[in-house]
Protein backbone atom coordinates (compact mmCIF):
# COMPACT_ATOMS: atom_id res chain seq x y z
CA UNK A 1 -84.19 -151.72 293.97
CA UNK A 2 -81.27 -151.95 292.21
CA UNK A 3 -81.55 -149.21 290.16
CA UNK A 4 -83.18 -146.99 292.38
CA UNK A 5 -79.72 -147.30 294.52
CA UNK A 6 -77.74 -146.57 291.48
CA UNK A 7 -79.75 -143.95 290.76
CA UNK A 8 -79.41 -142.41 294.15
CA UNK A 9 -75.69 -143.08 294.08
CA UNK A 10 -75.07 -141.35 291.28
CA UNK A 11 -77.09 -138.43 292.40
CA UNK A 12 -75.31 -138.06 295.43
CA UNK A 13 -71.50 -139.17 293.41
CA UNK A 14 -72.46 -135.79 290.98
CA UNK A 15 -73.51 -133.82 293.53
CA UNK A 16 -70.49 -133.78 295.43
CA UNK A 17 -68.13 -133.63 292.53
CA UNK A 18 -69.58 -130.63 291.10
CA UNK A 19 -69.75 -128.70 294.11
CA UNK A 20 -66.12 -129.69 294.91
CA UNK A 21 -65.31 -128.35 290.78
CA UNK A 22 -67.64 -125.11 292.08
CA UNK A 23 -65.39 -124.45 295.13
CA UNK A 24 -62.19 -125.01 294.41
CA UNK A 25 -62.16 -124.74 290.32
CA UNK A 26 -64.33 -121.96 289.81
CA UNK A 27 -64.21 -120.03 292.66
CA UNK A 28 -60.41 -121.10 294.04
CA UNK A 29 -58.66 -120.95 291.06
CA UNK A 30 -57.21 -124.77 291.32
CA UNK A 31 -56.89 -126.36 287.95
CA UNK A 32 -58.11 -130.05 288.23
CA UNK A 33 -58.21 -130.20 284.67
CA UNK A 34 -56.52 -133.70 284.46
CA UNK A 35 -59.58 -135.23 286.57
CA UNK A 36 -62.69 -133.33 285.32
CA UNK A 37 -62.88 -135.40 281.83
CA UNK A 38 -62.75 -138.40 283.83
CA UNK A 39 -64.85 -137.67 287.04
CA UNK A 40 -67.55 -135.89 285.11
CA UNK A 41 -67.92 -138.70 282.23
CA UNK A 42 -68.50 -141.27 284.48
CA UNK A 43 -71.92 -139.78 285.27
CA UNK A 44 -72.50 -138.60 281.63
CA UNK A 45 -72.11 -142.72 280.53
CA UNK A 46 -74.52 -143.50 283.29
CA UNK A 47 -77.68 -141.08 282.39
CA UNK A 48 -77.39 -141.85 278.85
CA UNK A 49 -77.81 -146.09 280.09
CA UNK A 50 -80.51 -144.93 281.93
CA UNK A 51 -82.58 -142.69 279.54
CA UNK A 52 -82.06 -145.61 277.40
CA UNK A 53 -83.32 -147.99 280.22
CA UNK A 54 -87.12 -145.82 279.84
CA UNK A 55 -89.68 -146.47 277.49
CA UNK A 56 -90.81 -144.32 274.49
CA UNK A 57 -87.98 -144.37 271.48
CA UNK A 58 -88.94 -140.68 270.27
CA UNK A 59 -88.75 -139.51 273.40
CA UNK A 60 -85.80 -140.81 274.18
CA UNK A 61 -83.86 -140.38 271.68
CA UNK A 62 -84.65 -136.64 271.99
CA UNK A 63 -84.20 -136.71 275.70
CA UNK A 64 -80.51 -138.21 274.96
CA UNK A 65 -79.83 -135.02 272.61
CA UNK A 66 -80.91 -132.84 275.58
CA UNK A 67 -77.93 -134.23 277.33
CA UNK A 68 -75.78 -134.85 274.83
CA UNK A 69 -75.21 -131.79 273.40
CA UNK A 70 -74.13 -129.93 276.90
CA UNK A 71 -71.62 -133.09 277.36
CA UNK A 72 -69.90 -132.66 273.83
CA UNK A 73 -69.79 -129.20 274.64
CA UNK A 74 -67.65 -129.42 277.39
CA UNK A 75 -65.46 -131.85 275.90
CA UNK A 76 -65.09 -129.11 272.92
CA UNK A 77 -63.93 -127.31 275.31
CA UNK A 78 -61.47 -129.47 277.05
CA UNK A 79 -59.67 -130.45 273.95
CA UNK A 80 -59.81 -127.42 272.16
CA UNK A 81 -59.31 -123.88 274.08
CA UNK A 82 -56.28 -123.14 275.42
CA UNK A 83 -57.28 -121.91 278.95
CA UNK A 84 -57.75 -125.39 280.31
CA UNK A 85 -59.97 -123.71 283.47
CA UNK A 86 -62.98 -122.56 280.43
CA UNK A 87 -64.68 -125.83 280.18
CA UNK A 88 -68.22 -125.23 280.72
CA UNK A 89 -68.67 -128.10 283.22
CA UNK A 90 -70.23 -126.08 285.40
CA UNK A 91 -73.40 -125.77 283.62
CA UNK A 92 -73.52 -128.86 281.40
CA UNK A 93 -72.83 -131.30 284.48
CA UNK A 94 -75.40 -129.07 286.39
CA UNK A 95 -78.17 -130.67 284.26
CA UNK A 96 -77.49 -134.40 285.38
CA UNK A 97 -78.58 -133.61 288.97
CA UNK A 98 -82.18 -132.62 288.49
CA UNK A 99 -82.45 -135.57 285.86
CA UNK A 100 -80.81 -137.84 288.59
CA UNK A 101 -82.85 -136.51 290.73
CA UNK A 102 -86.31 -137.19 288.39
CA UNK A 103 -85.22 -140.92 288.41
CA UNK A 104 -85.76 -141.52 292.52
CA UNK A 105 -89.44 -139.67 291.65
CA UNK A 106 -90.31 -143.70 290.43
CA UNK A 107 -88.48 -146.65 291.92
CA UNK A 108 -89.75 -148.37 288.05
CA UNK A 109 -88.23 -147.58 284.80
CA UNK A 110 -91.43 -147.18 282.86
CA UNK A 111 -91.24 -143.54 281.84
CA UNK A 112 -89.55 -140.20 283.07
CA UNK A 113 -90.87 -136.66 284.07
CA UNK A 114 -89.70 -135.27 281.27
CA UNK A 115 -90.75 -137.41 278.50
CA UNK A 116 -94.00 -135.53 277.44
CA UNK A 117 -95.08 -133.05 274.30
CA UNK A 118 -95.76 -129.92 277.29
CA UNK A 119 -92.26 -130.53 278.72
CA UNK A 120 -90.19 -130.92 275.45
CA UNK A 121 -92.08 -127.54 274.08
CA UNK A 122 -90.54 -126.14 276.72
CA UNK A 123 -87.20 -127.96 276.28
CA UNK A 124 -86.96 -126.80 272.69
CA UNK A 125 -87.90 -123.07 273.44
CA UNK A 126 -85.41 -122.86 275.90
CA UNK A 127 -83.07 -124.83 273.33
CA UNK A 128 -84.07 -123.07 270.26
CA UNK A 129 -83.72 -119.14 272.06
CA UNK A 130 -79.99 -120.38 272.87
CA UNK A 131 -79.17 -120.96 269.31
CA UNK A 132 -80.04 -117.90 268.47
CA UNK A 133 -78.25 -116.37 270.87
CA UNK A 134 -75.09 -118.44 269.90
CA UNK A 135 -75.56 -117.25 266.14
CA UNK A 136 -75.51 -114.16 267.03
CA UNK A 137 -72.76 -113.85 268.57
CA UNK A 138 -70.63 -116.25 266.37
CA UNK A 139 -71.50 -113.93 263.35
CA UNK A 140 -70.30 -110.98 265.35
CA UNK A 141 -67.13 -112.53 266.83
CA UNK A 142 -66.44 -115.55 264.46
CA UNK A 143 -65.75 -117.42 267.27
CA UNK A 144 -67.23 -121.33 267.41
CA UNK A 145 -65.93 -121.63 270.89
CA UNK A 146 -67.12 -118.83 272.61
CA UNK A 147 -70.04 -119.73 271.00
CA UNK A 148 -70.77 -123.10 272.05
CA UNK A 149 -70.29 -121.64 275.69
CA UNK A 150 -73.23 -119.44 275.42
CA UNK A 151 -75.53 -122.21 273.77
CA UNK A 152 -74.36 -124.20 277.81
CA UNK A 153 -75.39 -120.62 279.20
CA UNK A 154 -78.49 -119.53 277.45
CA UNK A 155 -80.04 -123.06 276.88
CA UNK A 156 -79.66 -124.75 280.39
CA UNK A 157 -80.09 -125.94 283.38
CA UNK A 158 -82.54 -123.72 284.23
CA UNK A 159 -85.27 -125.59 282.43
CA UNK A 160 -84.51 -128.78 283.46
CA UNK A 161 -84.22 -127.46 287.48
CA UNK A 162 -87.65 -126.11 287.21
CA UNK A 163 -89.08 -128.89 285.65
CA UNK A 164 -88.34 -131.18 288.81
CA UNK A 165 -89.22 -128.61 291.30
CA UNK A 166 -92.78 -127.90 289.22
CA UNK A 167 -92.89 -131.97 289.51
CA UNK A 168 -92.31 -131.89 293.43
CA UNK A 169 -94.95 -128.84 293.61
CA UNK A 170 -97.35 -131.15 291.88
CA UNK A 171 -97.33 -134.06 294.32
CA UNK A 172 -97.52 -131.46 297.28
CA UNK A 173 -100.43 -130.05 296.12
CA UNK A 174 -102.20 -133.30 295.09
CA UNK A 175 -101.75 -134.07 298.24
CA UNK A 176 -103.42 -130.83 299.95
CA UNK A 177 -106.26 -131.59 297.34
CA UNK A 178 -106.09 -135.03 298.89
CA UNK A 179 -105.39 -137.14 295.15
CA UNK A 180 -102.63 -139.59 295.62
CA UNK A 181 -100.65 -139.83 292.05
CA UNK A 182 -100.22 -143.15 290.86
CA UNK A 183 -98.13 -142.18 287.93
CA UNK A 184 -96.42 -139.73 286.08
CA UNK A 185 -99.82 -139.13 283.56
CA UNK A 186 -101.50 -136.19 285.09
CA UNK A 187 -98.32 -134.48 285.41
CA UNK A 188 -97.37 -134.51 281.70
CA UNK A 189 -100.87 -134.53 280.20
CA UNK A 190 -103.37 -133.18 282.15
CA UNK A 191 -102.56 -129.61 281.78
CA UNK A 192 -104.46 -130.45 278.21
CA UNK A 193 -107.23 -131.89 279.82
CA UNK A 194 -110.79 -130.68 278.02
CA UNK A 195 -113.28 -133.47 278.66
CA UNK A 196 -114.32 -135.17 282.36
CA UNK A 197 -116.20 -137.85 282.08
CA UNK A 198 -118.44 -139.94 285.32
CA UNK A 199 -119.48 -143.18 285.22
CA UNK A 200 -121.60 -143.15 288.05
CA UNK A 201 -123.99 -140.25 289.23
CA UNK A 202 -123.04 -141.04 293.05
CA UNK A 203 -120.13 -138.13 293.57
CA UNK A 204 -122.80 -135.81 292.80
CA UNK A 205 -125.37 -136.59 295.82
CA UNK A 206 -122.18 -137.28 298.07
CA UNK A 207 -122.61 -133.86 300.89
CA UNK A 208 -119.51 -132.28 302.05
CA UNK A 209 -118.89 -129.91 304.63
CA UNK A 210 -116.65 -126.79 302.98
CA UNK A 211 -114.95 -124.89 305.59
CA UNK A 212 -116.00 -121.25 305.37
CA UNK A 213 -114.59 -119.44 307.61
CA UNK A 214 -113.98 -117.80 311.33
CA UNK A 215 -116.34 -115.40 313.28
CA UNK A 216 -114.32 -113.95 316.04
CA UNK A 217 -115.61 -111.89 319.51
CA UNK A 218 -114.56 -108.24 319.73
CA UNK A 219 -110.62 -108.37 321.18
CA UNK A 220 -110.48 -111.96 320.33
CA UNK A 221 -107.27 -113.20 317.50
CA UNK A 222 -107.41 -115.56 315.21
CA UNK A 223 -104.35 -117.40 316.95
CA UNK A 224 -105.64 -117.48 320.28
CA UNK A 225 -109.11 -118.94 318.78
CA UNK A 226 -107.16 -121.64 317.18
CA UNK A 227 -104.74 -122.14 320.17
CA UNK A 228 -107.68 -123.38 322.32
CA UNK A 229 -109.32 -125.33 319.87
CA UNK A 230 -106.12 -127.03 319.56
CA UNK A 231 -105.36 -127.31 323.87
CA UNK A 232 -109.28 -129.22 323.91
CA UNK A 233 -108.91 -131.50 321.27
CA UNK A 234 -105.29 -132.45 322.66
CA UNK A 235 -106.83 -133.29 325.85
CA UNK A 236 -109.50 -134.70 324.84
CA UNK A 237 -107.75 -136.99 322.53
CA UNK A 238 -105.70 -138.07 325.46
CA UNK A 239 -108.58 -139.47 327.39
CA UNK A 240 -110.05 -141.01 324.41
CA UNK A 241 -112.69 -139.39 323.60
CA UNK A 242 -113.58 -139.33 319.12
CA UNK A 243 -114.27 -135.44 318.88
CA UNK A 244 -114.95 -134.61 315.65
CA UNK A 245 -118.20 -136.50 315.62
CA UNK A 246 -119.40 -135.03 319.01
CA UNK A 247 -118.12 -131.23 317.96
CA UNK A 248 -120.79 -131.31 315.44
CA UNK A 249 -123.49 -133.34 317.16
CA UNK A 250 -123.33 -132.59 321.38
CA UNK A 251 -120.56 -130.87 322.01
CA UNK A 252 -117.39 -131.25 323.78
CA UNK A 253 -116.14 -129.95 327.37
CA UNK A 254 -112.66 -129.80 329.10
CA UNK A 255 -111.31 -128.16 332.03
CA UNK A 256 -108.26 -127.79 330.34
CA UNK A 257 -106.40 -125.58 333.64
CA UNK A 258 -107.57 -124.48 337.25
CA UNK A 259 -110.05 -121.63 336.18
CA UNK A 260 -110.37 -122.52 332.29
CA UNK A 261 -112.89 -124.54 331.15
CA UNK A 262 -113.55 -124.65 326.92
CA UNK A 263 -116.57 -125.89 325.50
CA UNK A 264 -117.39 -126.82 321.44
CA UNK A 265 -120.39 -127.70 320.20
CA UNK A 266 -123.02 -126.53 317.81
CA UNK A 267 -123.51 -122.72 318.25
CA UNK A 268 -127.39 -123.43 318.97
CA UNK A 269 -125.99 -125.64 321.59
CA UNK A 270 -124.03 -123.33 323.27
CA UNK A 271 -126.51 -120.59 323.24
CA UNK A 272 -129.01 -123.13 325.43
CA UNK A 273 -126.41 -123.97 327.23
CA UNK A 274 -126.35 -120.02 328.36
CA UNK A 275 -122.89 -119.17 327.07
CA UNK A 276 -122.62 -115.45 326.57
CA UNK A 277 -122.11 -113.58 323.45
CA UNK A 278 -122.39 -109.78 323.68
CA UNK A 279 -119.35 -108.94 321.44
CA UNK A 280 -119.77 -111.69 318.86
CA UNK A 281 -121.88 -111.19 315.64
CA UNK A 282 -123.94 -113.86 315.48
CA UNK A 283 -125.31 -115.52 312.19
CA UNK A 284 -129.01 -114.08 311.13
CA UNK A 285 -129.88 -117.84 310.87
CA UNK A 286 -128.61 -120.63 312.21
CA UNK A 287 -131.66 -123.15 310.36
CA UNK A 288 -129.64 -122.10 306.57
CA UNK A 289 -128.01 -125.36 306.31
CA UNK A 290 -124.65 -124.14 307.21
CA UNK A 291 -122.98 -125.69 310.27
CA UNK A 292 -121.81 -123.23 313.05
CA UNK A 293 -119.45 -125.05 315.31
CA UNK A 294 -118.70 -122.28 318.75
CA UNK A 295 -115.92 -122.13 320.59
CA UNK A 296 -116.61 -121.13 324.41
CA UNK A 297 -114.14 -120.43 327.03
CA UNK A 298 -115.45 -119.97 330.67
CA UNK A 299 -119.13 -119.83 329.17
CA UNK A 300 -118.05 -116.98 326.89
CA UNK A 301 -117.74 -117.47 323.14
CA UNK A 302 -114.68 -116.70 321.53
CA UNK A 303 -116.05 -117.24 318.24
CA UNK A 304 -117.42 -119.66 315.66
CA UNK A 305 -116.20 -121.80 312.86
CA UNK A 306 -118.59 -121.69 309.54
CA UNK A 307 -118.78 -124.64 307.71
CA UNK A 308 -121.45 -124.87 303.91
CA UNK A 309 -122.65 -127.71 302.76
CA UNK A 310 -121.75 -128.47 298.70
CA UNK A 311 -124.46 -130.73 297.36
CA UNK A 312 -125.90 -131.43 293.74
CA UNK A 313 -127.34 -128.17 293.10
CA UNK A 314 -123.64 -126.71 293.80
CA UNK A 315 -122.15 -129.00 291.70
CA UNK A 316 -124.05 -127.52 289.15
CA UNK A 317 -122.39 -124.36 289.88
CA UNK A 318 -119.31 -125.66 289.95
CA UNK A 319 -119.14 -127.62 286.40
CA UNK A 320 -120.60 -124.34 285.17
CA UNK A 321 -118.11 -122.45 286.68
CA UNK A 322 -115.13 -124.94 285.36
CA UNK A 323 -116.38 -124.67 281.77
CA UNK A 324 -116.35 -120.81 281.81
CA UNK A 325 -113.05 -120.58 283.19
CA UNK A 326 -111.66 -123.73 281.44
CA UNK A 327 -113.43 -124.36 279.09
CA UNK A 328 -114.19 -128.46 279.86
CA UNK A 329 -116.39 -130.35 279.04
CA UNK A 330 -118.59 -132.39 281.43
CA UNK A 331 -119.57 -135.72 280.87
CA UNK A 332 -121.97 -138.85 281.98
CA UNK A 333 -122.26 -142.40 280.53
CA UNK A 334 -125.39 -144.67 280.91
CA UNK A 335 -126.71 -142.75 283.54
CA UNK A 336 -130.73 -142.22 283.89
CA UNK A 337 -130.77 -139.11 286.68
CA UNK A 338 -132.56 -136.32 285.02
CA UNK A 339 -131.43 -133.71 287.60
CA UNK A 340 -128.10 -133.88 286.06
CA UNK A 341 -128.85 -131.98 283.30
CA UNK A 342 -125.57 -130.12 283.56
CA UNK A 343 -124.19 -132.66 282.41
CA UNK A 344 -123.79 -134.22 278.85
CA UNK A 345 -125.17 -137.82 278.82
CA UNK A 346 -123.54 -140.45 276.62
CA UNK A 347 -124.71 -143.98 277.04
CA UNK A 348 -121.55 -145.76 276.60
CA UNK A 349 -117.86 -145.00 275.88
CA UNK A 350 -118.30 -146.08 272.00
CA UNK A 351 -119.97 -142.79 271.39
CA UNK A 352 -116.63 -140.39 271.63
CA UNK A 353 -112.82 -140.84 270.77
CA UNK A 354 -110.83 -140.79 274.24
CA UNK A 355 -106.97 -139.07 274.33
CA UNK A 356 -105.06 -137.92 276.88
CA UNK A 357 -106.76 -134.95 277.39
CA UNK A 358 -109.70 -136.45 278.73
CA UNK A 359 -110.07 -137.68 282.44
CA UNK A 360 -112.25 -140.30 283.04
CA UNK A 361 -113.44 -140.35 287.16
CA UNK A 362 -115.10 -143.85 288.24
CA UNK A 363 -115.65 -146.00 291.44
CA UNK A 364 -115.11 -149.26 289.44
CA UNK A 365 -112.12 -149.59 287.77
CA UNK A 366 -112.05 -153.15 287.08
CA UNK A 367 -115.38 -152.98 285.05
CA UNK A 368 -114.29 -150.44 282.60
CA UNK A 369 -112.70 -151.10 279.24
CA UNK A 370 -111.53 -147.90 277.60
CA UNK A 371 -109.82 -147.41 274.41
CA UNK A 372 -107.29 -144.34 273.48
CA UNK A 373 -104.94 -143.06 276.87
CA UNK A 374 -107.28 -140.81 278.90
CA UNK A 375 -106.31 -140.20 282.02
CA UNK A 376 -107.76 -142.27 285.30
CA UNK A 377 -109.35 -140.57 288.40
CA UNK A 378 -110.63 -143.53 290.84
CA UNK A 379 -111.99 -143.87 293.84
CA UNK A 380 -113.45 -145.97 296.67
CA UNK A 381 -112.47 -150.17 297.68
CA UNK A 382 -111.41 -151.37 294.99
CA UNK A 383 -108.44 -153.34 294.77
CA UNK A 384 -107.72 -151.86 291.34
CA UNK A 385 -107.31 -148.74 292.46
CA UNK A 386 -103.96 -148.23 292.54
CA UNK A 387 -103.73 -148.94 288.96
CA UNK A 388 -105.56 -145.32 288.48
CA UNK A 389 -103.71 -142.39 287.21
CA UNK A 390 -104.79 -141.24 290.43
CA UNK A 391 -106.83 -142.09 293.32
CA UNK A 392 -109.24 -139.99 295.24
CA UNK A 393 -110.07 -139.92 299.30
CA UNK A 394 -112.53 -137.45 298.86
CA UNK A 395 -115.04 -138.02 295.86
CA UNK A 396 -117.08 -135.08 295.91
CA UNK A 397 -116.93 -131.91 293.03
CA UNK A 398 -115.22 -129.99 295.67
CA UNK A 399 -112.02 -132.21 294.96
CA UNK A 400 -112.42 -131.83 291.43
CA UNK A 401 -112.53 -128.58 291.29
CA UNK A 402 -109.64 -128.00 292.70
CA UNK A 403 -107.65 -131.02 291.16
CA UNK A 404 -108.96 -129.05 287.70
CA UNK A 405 -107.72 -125.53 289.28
CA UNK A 406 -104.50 -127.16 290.27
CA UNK A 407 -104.05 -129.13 287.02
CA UNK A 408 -104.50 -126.40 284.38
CA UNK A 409 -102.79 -123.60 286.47
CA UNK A 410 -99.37 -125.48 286.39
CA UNK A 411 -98.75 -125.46 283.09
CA UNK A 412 -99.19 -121.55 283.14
CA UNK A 413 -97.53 -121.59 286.37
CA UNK A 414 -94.24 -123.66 285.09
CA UNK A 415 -93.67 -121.09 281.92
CA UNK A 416 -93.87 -117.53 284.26
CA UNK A 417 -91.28 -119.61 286.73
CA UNK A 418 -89.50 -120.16 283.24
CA UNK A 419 -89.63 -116.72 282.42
CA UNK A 420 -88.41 -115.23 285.45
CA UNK A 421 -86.03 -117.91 286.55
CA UNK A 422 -84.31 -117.12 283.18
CA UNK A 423 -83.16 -113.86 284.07
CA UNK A 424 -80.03 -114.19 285.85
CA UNK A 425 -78.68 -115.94 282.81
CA UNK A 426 -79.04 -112.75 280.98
CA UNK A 427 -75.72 -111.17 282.92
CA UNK A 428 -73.13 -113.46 281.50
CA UNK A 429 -74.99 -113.72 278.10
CA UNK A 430 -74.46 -109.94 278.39
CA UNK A 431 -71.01 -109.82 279.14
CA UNK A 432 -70.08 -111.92 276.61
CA UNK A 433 -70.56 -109.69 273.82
CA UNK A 434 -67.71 -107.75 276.21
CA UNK A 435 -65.39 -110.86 275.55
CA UNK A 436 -66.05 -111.68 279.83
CA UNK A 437 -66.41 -115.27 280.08
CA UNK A 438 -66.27 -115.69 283.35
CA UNK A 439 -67.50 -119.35 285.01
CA UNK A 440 -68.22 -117.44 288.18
CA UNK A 441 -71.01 -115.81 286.44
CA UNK A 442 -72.47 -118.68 285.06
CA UNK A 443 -72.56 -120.62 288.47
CA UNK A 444 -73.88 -117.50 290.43
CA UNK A 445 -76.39 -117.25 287.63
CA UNK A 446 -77.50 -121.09 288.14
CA UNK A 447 -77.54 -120.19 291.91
CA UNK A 448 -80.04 -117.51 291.22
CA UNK A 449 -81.87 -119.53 288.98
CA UNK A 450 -82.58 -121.71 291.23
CA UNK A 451 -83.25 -119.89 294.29
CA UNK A 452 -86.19 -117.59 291.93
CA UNK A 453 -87.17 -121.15 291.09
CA UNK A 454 -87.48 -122.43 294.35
CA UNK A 455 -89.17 -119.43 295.27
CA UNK A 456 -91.96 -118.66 292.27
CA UNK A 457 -92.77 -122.39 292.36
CA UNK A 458 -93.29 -123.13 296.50
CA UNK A 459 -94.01 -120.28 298.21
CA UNK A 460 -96.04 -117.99 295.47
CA UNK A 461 -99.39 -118.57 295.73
CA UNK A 462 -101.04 -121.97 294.82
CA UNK A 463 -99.67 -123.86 298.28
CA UNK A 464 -102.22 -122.50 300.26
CA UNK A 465 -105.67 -124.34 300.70
């Protein structure tokens, strides 16, 4: 607890500092050039203790470069130009916040967000296209100051922000895909992943309901469908009645006002029950397995929810369509079910090499014993569950699938939020080779950054289920 408060603290001690530098430095004109050195090392001293607090000596002493190099930077800077008010701190202090911010991510101090192969790629490229840019300019101008500036400019924060935010997008979505992350694994390795493995054939004769869709009557929104599904199961709920069971079985009632009454129930139900249904389309069979759940106001139906039923034979489907797209490979140890002949059948562990960038999925943790580092997928009561990469509420291919689809995309997702949240750092790389170095530029350009970040990474695409 401890550190999670210092943590925390210095989070919030950074943030307000540098926005106070941002207003009245940058943008005001007021030299605090006497305080910055000290205010500013004081966090500096405190994220290199703590990436030296994690595990993993390669990675940190990489991860301590990362921030190191920004830091002596500034202090270049500070001791060196003449304009006091060019120091840089704008950016390089810019990077401690989302690393601050990694740290609350994990109240231990077993490994970081960023300490993976994926994420130091990235790190690097970002890195590595600053130097050049630096280079370039220093060969032109002959100028090691100016220089160093644009390696602050071109090589951060921007990949460090998105990092986080790519982090946060993860845990959203495992949660819409209903996976609960136990640690930081699948975020940093399983955008490799290229073998499943089962060690039970049960997830594949589990039968869940998919929802499919909404068949509206003629004049009838989409809104005011959902409104009064919503109005009956909040009154019911008040009078304690358990409605999901009976929407799907015998149907629910409600007079829910003075001349409204709404009905749900199985569409065959509500047809016997003689609710009309002149403007609705109506499915050419309701015996096809699917489960049609109406919607009737007044003895009228507004419309019907669709709901398909993903068994075996569609899981089929499904690993076949994950190995086109992905190309994974599906496996099954010391299992004797014939229909699964999708599936590659191993009779023990002993027969292939685990890494990372396999997943192994099981509903009995404590029995296994597996070599190498693959990544963990468990589900069901046991008590060991928690010690899974990540547990499971819903064990059915359904959920894989789209832990697979979610998985595989962010990796491709993080690098075109990269790309495009890069962009704004163009302008003051540009005016610099104009001899405009200008620290309003650089903190509009972290602004935009972000915002592009923020933007690309929560609200394109991907959220939705």
């Amino acid at each position: 607890m401890k550190k999670v408060f210092t943590d925390g603290f210095f989070l919030f001690y950074t943030l307000i500092t540098y926005l106070i530098y941002i207003i009245f430095s940058v943008f005001l004109k007021k030299d605090f050039s006497d305080y910055t050195l000290v205010v500013f090392t004081l966090p500096f001293i405190y994220a290199f203790i703590r990436i030296m607090m994690l595990k993993g000596w390669l990675y940190k002493i990489q991860f301590l470069i990362f921030i190191l190099i920004p830091f002596v930077i500034s202090l270049i800077l500070v001791f060196f130009k003449d304009d006091s008010f060019f120091q840089g701190w704008e950016i390089s202090v810019s990077i401690l916040i989302p690393f601050f911010l990694s740290l609350l991510f994990k109240s231990e101090d077993s490994d970081s967000i960023f300490f993976s192969k994926s994420i130091f790629v990235k790190l690097y490229t970002a890195y590595g296209f600053a130097l050049i840019v630096a280079s370039i300019h220093y060969f032109a101008s002959y100028n090691v100051l100016e220089s160093l500036y644009l390696i602050l400019i071109a090589a951060y924060p921007s990949a460090f922000i998105i990092i986080v935010i790519s982090f946060f997008r993860f845990i959203v979505e495992a949660a819409v895909s209903r996976f609960s992350l136990n640690s930081f694994n699948p975020f940093k390795y399983a955008f490799y992943v290229k073998r499943i493995f089962f060690t039970s054939d049960g997830i594949f004769s589990n039968i869940q309901q998919v929802f499919g869709g909404i068949i509206l009557a003629d004049g009838i929104t989409e809104n005011y469908f959902k409104e009064n599904a919503a109005l009956l199961d909040k009154v019911l709920n008040k009078s304690g009645v358990s409605v999901d069971n009976m929407k799907r079985k015998a149907g629910v009632s409600s007079k829910v006002a003075e001349n409204k009454e709404l009905k749900m129930a199985p569409l065959k139900l509500l047809i016997a029950s003689k609710c009309t249904y002149d403007e609705l389309k109506m499915p050419e069979n309701l015996d096809d397995g699917k489960t049609y759940l109406g919607l009737a106001e007044n003895n009228k139906l507004l419309g019907y929810y669709i709901f398909d039923k993903v068994g075996s034979k569609s899981s089929s489907s499904l690993v076949k369509m994950l190995k086109e797209q992905f190309g994974i490979d599906f496996y099954i140890v010391n299992s004797k079910n014939k229909d699964l002949n999708f599936l590659t059948h191993i009779s023990s562990f002993n027969e292939v090499k685990l890494n990372f960038s396999d997943i192994v999925m099981t509903d009995n943790l404590i029995e296994l014993s597996l070599s190498g580092s693959p990544l963990t997928v468990a589900w069901g009561t046991s008590q060991n569950i928690e010690k899974a990469d990540i547990s499971m509420m819903e064990p059915t291919m359904i959920s894989i699938t789209r832990f697979v689809e979610m998985v595989r995309l962010s990796g491709k997702k993080m690098d075109k939020v990269l790309f495009f949240s890069y962009i704004p750092f163009l302008i003051p790389v540009f005016a610099a080779n104009y001899k405009i170095f200008l620290p309003e530029l650089s903190t509009v350009s972290i602004m935009l950054s972000l915002l592009i970040a923020l933007f690309l990474s929560l609200y394109s695409g991907g959220m939705k289920r």
